[in-house]
Protein backbone atom coordinates (compact mmCIF):
# COMPACT_ATOMS: atom_id res chain seq x y z
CA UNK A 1 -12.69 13.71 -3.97
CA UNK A 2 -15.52 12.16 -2.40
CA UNK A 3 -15.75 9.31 -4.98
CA UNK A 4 -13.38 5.90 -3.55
CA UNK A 5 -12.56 2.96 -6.27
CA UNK A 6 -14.90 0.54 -7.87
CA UNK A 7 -14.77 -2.63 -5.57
CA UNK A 8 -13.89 -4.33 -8.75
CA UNK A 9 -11.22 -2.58 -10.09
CA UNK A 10 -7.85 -3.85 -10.79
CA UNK A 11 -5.97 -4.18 -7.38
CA UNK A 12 -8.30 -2.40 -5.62
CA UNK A 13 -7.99 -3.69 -2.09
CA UNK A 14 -11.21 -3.62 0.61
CA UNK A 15 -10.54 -3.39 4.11
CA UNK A 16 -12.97 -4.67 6.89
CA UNK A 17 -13.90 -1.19 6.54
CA UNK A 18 -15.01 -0.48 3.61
CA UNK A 19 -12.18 1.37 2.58
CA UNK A 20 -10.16 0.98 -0.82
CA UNK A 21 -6.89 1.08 -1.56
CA UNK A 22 -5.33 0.23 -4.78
CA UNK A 23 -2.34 -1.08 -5.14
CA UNK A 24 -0.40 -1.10 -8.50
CA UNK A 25 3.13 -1.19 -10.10
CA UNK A 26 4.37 1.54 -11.46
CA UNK A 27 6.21 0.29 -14.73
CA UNK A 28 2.57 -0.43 -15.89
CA UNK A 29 0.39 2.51 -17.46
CA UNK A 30 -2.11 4.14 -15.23
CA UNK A 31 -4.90 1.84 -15.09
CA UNK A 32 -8.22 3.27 -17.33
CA UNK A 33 -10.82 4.71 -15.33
CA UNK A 34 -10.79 7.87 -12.49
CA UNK A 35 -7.14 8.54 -11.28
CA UNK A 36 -6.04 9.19 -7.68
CA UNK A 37 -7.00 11.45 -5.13
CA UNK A 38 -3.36 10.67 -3.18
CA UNK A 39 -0.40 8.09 -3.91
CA UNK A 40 1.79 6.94 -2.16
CA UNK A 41 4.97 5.54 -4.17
CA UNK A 42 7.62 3.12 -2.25
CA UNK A 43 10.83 3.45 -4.13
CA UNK A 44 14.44 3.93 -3.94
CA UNK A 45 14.41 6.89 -5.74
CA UNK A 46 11.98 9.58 -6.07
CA UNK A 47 8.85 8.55 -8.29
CA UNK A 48 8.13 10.65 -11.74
CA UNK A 49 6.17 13.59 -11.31
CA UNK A 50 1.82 12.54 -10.93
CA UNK A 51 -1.26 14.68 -11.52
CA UNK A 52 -2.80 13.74 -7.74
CA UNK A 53 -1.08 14.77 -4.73
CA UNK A 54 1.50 12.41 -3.68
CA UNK A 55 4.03 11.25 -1.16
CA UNK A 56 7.60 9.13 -1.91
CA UNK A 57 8.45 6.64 0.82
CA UNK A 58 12.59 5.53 0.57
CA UNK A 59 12.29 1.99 0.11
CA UNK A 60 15.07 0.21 -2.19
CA UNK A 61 13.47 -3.05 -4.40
CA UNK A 62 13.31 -5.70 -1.89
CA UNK A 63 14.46 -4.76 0.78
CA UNK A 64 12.17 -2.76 3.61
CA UNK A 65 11.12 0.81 4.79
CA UNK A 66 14.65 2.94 5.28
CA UNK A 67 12.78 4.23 7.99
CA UNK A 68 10.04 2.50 10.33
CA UNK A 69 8.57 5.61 11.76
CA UNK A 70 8.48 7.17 8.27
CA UNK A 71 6.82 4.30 6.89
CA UNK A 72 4.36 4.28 9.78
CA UNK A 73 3.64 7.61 9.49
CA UNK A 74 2.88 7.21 5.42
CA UNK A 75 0.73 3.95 6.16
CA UNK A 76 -1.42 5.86 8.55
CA UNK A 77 -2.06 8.88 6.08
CA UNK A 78 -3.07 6.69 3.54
CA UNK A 79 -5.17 4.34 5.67
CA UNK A 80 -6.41 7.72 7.29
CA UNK A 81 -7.01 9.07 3.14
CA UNK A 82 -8.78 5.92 2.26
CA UNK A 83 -12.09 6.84 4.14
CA UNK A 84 -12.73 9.82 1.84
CA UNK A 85 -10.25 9.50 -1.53
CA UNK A 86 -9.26 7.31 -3.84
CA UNK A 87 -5.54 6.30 -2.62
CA UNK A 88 -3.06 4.11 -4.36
CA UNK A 89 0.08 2.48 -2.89
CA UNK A 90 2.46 1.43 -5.44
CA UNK A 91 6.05 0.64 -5.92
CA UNK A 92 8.14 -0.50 -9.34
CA UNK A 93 6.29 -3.80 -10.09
CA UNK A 94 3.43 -3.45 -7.94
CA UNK A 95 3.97 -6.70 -5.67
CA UNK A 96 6.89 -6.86 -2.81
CA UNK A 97 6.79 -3.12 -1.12
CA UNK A 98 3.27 -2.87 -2.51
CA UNK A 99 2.27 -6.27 -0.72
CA UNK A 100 4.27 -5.16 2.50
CA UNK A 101 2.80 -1.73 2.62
CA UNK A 102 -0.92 -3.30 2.03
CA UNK A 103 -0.24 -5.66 5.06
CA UNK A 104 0.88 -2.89 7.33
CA UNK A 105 -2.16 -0.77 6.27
CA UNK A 106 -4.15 -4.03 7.27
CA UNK A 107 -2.98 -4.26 10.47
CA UNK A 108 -3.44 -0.24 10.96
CA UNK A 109 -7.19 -1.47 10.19
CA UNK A 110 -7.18 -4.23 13.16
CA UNK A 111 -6.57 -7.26 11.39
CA UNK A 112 -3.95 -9.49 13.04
CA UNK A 113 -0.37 -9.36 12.52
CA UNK A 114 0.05 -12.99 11.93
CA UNK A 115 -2.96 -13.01 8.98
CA UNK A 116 -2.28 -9.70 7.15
CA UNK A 117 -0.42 -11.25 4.16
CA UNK A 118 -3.11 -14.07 3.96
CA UNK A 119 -5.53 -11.25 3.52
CA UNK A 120 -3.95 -9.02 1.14
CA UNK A 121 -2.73 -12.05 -1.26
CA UNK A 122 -6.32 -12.78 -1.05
CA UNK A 123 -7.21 -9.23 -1.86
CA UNK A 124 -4.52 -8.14 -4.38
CA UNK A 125 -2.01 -10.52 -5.60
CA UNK A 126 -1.06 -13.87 -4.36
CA UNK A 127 2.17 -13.83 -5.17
CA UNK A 128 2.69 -10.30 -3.06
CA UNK A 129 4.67 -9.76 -0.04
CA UNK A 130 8.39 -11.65 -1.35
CA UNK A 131 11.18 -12.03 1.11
CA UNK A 132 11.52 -13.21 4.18
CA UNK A 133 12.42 -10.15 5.71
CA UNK A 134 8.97 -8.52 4.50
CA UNK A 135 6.95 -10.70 5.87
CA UNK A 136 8.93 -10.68 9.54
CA UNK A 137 8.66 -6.90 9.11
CA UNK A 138 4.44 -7.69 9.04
CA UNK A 139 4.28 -10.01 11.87
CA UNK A 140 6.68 -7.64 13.82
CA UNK A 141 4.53 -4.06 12.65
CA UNK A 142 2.68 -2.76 15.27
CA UNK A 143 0.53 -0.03 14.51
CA UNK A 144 1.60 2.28 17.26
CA UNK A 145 5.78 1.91 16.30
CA UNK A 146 8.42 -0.85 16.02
């Protein structure tokens, strides 16, 4: 711990900040380079085992958070993680939950509802964030509750 991510590592995410999250799907290999201090892994089932302390957020392929006060709660920590370890978010193919969760992790960091998917599809993918219903779910996150 102690070290965060290269700035320009594969979708490695800077916040106003300074802090770093990567985001990353998981049905790619672990990208070369140090792994993570913490992931957290946004899936409908439980994620394979990792060598980094992790958490699992329930959250089916595109479709949103089973629960918003869970999800809030695991966007905080790694927000909160970000300042001092190298924390990835990451779901199955690394762009629609991964997108979402970056956005609400955004506004956690005090950028605006209504620009959070502007900024991480300028930061990480911009094809990320892919329904609808992800992108109300943004505009509508407020970073104490729903």
């Amino acid at each position: 711990m102690g070290q965060l991510w290269e700035q320009s590592q594969d979708g490695v995410v800077v916040f106003p900040s300074g802090r770093r999250i990567r985001g990353r799907g998981l049905r790619h290999r672990v990208p070369a380079g140090p792994l993570p201090d913490f992931g957290l892994y946004l899936l409908g089932v439980p994620p394979p085992p990792v060598e980094w302390e992790s958490r699992w957020l329930p959250w089916r392929d595109l479709r949103l958070p089973s629960d918003d006060l869970e999800a809030l709660d695991a966007f905080r920590e790694a927000w909160d993680r970000a300042a001092t370890e190298r924390v990835e978010v990451a779901c199955w193919r690394g762009r629609g939950r991964t997108g979402t969760a970056l956005a609400c992790i955004a506004i956690l960091e005090g950028i605006p509802p209504d620009q959070a998917v502007a900024f991480v599809r300028q930061q990480y993918r911009r094809r990320t964030v892919e329904t609808p219903w992800q992108h109300r779910y943004i505009t509508r996150f407020r970073a104490g509750g729903r």
